[in-house]
C-alpha atoms as a PDB file:
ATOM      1  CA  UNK A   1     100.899 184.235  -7.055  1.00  0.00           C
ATOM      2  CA  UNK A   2     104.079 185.416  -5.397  1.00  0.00           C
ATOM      3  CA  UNK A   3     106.090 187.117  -7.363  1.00  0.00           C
ATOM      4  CA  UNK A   4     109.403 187.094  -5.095  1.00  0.00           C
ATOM      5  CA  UNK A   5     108.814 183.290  -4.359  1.00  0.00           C
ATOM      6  CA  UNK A   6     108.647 182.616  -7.446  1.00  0.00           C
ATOM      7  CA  UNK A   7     111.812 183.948  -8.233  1.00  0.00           C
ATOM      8  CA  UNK A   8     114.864 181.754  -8.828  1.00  0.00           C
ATOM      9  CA  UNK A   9     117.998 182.698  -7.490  1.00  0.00           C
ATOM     10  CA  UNK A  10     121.658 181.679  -8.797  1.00  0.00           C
ATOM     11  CA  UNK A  11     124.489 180.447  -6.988  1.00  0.00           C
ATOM     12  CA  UNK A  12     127.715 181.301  -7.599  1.00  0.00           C
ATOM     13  CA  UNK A  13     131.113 179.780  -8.070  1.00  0.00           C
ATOM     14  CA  UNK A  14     132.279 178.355  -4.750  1.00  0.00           C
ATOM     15  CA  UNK A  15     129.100 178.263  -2.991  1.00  0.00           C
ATOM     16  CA  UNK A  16     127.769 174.832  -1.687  1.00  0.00           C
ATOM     17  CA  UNK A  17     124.158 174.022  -1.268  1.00  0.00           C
ATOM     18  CA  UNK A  18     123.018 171.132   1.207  1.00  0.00           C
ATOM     19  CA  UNK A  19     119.040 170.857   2.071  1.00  0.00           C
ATOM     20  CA  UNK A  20     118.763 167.820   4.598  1.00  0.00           C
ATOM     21  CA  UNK A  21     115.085 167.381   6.014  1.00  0.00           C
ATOM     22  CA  UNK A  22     114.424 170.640   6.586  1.00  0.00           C
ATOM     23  CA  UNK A  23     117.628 172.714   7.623  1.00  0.00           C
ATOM     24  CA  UNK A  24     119.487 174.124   4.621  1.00  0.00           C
ATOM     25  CA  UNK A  25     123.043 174.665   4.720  1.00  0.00           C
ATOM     26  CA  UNK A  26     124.881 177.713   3.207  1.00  0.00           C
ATOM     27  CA  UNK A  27     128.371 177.364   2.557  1.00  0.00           C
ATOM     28  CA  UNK A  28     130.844 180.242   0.891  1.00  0.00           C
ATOM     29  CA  UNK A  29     134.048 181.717   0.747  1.00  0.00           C
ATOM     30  CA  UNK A  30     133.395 184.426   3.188  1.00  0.00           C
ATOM     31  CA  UNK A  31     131.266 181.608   5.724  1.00  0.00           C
ATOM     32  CA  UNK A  32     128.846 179.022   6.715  1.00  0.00           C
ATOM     33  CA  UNK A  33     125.031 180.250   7.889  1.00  0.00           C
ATOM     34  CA  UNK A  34     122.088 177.828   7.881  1.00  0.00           C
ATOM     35  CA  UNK A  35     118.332 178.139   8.281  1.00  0.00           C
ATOM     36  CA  UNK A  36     115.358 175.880   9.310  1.00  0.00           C
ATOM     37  CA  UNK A  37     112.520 175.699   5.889  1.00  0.00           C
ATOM     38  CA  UNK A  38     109.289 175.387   6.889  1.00  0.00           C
ATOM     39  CA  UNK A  39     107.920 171.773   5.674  1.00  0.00           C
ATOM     40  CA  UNK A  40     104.773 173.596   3.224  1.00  0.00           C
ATOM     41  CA  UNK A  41     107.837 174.875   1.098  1.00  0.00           C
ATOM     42  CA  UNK A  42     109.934 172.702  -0.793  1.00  0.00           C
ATOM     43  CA  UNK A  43     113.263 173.378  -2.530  1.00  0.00           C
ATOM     44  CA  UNK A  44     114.853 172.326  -5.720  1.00  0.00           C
ATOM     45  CA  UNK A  45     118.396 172.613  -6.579  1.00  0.00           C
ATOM     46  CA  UNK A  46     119.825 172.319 -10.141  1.00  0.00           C
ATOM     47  CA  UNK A  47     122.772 173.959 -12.338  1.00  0.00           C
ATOM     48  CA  UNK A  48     123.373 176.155  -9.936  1.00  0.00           C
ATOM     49  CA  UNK A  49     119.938 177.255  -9.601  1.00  0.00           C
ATOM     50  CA  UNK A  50     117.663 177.255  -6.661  1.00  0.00           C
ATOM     51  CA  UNK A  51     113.764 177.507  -6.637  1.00  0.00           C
ATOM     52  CA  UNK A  52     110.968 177.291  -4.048  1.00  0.00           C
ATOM     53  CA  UNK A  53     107.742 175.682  -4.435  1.00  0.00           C
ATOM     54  CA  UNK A  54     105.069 175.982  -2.289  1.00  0.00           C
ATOM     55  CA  UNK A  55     102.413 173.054  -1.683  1.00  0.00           C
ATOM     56  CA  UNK A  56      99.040 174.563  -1.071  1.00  0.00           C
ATOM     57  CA  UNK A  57      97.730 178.181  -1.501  1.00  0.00           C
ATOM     58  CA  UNK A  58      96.919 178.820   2.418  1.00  0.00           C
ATOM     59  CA  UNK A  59      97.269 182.224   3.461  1.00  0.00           C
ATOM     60  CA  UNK A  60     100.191 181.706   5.701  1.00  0.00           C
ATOM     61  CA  UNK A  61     102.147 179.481   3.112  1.00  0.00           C
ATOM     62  CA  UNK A  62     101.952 181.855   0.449  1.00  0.00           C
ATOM     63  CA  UNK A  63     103.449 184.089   3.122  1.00  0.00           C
ATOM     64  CA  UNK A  64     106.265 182.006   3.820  1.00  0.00           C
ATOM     65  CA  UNK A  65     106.762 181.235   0.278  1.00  0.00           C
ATOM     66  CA  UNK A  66     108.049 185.103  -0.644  1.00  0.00           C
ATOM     67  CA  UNK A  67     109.867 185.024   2.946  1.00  0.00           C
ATOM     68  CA  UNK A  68     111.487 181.884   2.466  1.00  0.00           C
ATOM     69  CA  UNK A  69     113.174 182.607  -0.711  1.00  0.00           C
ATOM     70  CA  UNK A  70     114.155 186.495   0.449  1.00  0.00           C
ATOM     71  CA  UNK A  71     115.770 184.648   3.419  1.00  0.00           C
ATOM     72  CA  UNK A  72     117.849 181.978   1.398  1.00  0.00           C
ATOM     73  CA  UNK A  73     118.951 184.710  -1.415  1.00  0.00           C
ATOM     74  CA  UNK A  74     120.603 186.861   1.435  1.00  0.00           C
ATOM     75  CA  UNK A  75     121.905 184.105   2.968  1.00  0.00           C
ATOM     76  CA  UNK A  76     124.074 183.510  -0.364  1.00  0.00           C
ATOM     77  CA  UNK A  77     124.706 187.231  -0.616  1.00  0.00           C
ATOM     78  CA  UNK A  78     126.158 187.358   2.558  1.00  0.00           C
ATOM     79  CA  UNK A  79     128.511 183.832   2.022  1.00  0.00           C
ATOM     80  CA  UNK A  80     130.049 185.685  -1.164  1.00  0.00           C
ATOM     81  CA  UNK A  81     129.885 189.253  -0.675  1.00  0.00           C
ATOM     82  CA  UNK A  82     128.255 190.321   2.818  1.00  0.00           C
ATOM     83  CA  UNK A  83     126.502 192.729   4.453  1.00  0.00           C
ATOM     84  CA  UNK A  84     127.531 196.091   5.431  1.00  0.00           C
ATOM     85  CA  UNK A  85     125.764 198.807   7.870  1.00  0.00           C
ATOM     86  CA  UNK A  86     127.603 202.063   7.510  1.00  0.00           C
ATOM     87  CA  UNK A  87     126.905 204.814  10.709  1.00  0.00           C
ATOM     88  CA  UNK A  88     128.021 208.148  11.304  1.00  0.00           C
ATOM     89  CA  UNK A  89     128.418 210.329  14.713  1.00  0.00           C
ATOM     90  CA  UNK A  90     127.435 213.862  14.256  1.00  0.00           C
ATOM     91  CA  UNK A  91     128.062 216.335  17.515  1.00  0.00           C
ATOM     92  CA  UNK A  92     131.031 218.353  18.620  1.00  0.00           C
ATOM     93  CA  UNK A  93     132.935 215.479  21.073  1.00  0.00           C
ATOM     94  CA  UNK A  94     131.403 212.298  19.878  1.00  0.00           C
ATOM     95  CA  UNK A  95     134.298 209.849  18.571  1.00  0.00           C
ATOM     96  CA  UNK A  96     134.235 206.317  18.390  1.00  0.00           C
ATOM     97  CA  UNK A  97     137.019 203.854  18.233  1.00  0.00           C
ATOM     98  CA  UNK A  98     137.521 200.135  17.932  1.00  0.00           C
ATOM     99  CA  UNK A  99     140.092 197.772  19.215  1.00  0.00           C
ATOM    100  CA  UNK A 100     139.806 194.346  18.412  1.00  0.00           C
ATOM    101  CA  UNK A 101     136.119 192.799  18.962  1.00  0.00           C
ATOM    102  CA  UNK A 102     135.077 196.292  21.072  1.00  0.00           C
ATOM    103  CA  UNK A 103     133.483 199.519  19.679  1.00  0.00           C
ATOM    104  CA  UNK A 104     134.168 202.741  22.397  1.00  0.00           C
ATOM    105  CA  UNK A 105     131.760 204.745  21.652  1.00  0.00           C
ATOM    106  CA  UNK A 106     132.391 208.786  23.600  1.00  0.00           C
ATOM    107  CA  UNK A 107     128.862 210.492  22.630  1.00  0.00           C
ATOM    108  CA  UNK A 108     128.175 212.661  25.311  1.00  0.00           C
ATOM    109  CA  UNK A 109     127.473 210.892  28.076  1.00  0.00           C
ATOM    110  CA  UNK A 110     129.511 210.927  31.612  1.00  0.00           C
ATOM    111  CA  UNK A 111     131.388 207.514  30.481  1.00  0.00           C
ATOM    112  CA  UNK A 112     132.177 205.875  27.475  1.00  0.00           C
ATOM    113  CA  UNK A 113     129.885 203.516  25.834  1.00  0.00           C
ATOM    114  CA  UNK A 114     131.141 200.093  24.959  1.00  0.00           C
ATOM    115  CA  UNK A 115     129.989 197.462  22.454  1.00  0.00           C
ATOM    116  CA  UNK A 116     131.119 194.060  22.211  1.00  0.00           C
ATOM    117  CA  UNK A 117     130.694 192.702  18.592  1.00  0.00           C
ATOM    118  CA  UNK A 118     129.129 189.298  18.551  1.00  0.00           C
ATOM    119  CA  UNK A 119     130.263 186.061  16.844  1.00  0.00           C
ATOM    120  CA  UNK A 120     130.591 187.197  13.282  1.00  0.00           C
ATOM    121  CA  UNK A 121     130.793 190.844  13.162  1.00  0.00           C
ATOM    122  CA  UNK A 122     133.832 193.080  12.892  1.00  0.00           C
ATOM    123  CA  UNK A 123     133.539 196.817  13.082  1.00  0.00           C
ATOM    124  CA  UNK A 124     135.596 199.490  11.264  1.00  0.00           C
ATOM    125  CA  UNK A 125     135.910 202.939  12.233  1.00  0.00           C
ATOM    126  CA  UNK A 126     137.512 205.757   9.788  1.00  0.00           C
ATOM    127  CA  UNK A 127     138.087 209.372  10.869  1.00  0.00           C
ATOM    128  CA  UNK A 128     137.091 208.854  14.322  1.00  0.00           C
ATOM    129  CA  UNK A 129     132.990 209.233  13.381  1.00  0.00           C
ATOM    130  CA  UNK A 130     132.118 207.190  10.658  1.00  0.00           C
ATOM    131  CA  UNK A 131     131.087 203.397  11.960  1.00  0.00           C
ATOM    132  CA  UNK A 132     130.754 199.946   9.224  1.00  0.00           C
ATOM    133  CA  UNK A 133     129.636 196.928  11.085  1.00  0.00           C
ATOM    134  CA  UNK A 134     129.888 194.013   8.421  1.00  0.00           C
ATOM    135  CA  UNK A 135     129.287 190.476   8.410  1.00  0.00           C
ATOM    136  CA  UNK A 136     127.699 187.459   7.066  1.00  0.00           C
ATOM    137  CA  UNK A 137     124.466 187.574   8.436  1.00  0.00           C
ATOM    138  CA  UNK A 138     122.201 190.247   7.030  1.00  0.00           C
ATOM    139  CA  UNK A 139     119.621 190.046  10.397  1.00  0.00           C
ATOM    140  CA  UNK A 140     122.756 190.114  12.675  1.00  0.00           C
ATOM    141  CA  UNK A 141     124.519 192.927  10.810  1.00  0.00           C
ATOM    142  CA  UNK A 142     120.830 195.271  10.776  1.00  0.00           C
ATOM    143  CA  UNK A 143     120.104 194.295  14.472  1.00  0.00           C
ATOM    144  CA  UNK A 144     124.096 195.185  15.828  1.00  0.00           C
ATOM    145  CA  UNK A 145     123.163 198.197  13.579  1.00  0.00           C
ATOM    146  CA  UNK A 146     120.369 199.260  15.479  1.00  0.00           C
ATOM    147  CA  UNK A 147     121.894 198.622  18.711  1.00  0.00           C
ATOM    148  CA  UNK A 148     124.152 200.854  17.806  1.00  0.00           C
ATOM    149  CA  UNK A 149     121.962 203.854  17.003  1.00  0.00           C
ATOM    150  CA  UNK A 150     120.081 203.301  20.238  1.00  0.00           C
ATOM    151  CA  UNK A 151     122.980 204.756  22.090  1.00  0.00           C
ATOM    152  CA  UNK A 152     122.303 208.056  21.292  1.00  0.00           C
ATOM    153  CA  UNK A 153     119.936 208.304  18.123  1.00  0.00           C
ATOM    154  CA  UNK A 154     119.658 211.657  16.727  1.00  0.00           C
ATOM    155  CA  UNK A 155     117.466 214.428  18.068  1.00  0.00           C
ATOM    156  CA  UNK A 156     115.321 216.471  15.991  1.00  0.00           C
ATOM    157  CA  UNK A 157     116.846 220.082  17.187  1.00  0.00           C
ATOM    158  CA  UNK A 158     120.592 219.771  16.485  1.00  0.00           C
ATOM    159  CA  UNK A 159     120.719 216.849  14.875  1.00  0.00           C
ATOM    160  CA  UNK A 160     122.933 215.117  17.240  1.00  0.00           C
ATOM    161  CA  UNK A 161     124.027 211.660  17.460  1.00  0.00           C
ATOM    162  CA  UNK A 162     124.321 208.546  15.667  1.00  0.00           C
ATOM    163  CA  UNK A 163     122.522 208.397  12.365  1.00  0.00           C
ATOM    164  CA  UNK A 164     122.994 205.765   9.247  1.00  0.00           C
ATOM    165  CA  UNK A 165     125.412 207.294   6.428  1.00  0.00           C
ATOM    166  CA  UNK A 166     122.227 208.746   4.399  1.00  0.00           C
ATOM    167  CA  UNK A 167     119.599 208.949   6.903  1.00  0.00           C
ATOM    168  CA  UNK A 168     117.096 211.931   7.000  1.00  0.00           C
ATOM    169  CA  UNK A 169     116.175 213.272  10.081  1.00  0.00           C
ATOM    170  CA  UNK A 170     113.708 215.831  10.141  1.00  0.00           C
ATOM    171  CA  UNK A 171     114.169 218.642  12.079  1.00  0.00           C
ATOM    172  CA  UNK A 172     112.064 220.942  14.331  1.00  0.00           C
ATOM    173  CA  UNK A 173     112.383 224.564  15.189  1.00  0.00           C
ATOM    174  CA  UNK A 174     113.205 225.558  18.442  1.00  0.00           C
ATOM    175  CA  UNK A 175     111.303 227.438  21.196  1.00  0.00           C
ATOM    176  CA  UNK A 176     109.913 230.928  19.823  1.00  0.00           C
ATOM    177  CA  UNK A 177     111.949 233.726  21.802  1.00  0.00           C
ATOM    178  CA  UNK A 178     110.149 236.120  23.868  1.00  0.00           C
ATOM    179  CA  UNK A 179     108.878 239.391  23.502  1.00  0.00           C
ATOM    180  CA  UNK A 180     110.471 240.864  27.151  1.00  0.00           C
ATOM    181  CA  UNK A 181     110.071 240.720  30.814  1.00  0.00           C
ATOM    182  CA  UNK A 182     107.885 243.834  30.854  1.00  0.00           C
ATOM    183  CA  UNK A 183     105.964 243.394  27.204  1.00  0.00           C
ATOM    184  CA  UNK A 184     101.932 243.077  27.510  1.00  0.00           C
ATOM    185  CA  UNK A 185     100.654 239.701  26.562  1.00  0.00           C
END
């Protein structure tokens, strides 16, 4: 029995709900995002309530069951409220700044980094190091996230480079020193 498939979710004021053989269609204040449903799931909508039934108890559609209903709930998340990936730059020199669809990143490298923010995404930077990539899409807004942090992720010595707001990166000790140029070994 899946628990998370099984689990109803509500839709809010000003959210529209359209399922037309197949392809379900998302519509909210903040956007419009739509998804293909495989054809072992089916999906009821009434008062405001959406559920997921599944047809037969294969492996794979129980599966799909717990995804497909995960996937639909954040897609009416992110029509009312959105998603939000927050990012920080940590190392003396590293700044990042953002004009209009463009994030500059300067992180150490000869040249400046830049990223263009696809169709959907805005960025915000405050204070020169801290980073929030939001949008609609919750896959979108983790991947742009990630693409992000491959720039320059962090390094286990300093610590330096770009790290999620609350991340915990574990840190190594350095190279022992040594004893002296004439010391026996």
């Amino acid at each position: 029995m899946s628990r998370i498939g099984n689990a109803i979710v509500q839709i809010g004021p000003g959210v529209e709900v359209s399922n037309t053989s197949g392809a379900v269609v998302v519509k909210g204040p903040k956007g419009e995002l739509s998804m293909n449903i495989d054809p072992t799931i089916s999906m009821e909508i009434e008062n405001e309530v959406v559920n997921f039934k599944r047809k037969s108890e294969v492996k794979r559609v129980k599966a799909l069951h717990g995804l497909t209903r995960a996937l639909f709930a954040n897609m009416v998340k992110g029509v009312t409220e959105g998603w939000t990936k927050r990012l920080e730059l940590v190392g003396v020199g590293y700044r990042a700044q953002s004009s209009g669809e463009k994030l500059n990143l300067s992180v150490g490298f000869s040249h400046p980094v830049e990223i263009n923010a696809p169709v959907g995404i805005q960025f915000e930077v405050t204070d020169n190091i801290k980073i929030t990539v939001s949008g609609i899409d919750k896959n979108l807004v983790g991947q742009v996230a990630a693409n992000i942090r491959a720039v320059r992720p962090p390094e286990p010595y300093k610590g330096k480079g770009i790290r999620y707001v609350g991340e915990y990166i574990k840190r190594k000790a350095g190279k022992a020193g040594k004893v002296g140029a004439g010391a026996p070994k």
